[in-house]
Protein backbone atom coordinates (compact mmCIF):
# COMPACT_ATOMS: atom_id res chain seq x y z
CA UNK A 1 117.35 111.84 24.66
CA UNK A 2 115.20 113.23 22.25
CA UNK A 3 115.59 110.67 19.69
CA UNK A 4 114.74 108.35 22.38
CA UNK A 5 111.25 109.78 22.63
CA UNK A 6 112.18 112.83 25.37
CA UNK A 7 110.16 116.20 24.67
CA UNK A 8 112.16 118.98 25.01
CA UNK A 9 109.96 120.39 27.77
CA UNK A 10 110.80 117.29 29.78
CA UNK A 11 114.47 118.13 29.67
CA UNK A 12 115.98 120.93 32.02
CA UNK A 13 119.58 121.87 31.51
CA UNK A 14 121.70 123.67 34.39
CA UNK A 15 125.20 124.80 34.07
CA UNK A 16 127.50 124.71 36.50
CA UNK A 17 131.08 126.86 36.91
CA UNK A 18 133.68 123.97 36.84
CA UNK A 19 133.20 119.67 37.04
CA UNK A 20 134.00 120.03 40.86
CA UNK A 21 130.75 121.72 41.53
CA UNK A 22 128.68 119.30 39.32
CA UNK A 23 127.59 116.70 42.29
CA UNK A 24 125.88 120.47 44.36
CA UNK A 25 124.71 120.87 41.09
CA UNK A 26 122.51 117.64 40.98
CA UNK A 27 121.93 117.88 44.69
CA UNK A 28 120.29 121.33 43.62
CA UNK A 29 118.40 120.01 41.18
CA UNK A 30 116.56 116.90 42.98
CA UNK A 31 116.03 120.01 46.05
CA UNK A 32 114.30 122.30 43.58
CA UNK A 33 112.12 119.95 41.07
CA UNK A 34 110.29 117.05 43.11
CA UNK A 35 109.67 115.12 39.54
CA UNK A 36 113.18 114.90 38.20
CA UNK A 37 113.81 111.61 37.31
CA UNK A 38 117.78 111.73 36.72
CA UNK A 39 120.85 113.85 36.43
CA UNK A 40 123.23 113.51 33.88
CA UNK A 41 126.49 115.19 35.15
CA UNK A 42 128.15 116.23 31.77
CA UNK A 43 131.93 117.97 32.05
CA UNK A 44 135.60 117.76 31.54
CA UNK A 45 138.97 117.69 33.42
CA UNK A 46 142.13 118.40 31.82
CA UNK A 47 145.45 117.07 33.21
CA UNK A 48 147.51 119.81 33.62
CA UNK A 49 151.49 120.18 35.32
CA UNK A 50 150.09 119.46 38.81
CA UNK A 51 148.08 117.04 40.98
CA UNK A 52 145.50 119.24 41.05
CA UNK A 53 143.66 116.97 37.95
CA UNK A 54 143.80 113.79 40.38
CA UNK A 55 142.13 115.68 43.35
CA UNK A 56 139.12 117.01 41.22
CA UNK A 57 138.66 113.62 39.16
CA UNK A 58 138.57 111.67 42.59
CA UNK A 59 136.43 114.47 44.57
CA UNK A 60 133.78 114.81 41.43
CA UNK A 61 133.38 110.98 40.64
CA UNK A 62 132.54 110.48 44.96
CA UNK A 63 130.59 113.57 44.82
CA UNK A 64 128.05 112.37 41.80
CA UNK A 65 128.33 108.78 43.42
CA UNK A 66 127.59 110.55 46.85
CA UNK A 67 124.19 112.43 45.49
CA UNK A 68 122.93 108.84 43.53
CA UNK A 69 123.40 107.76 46.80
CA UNK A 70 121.86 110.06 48.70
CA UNK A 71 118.67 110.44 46.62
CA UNK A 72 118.27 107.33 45.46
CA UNK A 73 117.91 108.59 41.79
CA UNK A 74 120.23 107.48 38.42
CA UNK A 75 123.44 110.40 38.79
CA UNK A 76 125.00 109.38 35.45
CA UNK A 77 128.75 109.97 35.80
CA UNK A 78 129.54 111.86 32.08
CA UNK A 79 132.71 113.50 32.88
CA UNK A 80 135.69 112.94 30.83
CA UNK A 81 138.82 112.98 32.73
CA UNK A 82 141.95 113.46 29.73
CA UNK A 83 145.28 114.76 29.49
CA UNK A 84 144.62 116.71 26.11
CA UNK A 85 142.15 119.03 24.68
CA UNK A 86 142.80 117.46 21.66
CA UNK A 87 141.64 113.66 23.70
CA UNK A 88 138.41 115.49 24.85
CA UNK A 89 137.21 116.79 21.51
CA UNK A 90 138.15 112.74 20.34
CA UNK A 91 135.99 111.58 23.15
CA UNK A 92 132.85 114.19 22.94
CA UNK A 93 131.41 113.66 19.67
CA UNK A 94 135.12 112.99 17.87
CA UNK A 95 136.60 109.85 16.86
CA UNK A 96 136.10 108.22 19.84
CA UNK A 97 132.64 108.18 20.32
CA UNK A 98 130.35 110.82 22.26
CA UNK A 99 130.55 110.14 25.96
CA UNK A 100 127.52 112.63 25.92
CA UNK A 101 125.44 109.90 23.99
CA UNK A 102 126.82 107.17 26.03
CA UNK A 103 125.91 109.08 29.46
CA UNK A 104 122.01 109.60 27.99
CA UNK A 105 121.87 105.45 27.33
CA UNK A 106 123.24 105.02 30.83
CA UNK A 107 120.57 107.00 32.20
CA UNK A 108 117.69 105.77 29.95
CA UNK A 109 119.19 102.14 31.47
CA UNK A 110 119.26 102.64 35.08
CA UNK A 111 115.45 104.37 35.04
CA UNK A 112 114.62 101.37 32.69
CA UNK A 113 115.58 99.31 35.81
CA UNK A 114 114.22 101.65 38.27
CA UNK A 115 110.68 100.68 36.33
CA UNK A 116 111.17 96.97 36.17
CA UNK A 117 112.49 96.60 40.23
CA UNK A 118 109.03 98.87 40.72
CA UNK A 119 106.84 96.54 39.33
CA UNK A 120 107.98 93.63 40.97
C-alpha cells in the first residue's frame, strides 16, 4: 500500500487472536473509525487431523463476506486456508506469490470502483 502512494499515517493495523475472530475484528474497526475506507482481513488456517480446519475456513470467509455486506465497505478476504506450514510460507511472500500483496491490489480495486460508481 505504500508503494501505491498510502502514508503510513493513513494505515491502521489491528491484530486479532485467531482468523475466526477476524470478521468482529473489521466490524470493530468500521464501529470505531468513521473514515476507514477498507479492511484487509490478513491470516492463516492450517489443516490439521480434524474437521475443525473446514468449520473455521467456512465460518471466517461468511463472516468477512457478512461485514462487506453489512457496511457496505471493500472486506478483502486475505486468509490463506493450507494444509502445511511449509504451503503458507510458499503462499505469503514464498514461491508462490504474496497473498498479502495480492489482498492490498484487491482492495486498491474495489475502492477504485467504489470512486468510479460515485461519480456516475
Amino acid at each position: 500500500l505504500l508503494s501505491c502512494g498510502m502514508k503510513k499515517e493513513q494505515l491502521k493495523i489491528a491484530s486479532v487472536p485467531g482468523s475466526f475472530e477476524l470478521p468482529t475484528g473489521a466490524m470493530m474497526l468500521f464501529d470505531n473509525d468513521e473514515d476507514l475506507d477498507a479492511v484487509i482481513c490478513l491470516g492463516c488456517i492450517i489443516q490439521g487431523e480434524t474437521r475443525h480446519f473446514e468449520f473455521i475456513s467456512q465460518a471466517v470467509a461468511q463472516g468477512i463476506m457478512k461485514v462487506a455486506l453489512d457496511y457496505g465497505s471493500p472486506v478483502i478476504f486475505g486468509v490463506l486456508t493450507c494444509d502445511t506450514m511449509e504451503q503458507a510460507l510458499d503462499r505469503a511472500g514464498g514461491k508462490y506469490g504474496n497473498k498479502g500483496v495480492e489482498a492490498a491490489v484487491s482492495c486498491l480495486k474495489m475502492l477504485a470502483l467504489e470512486r468510479k460508481l460515485k461519480k456516475h
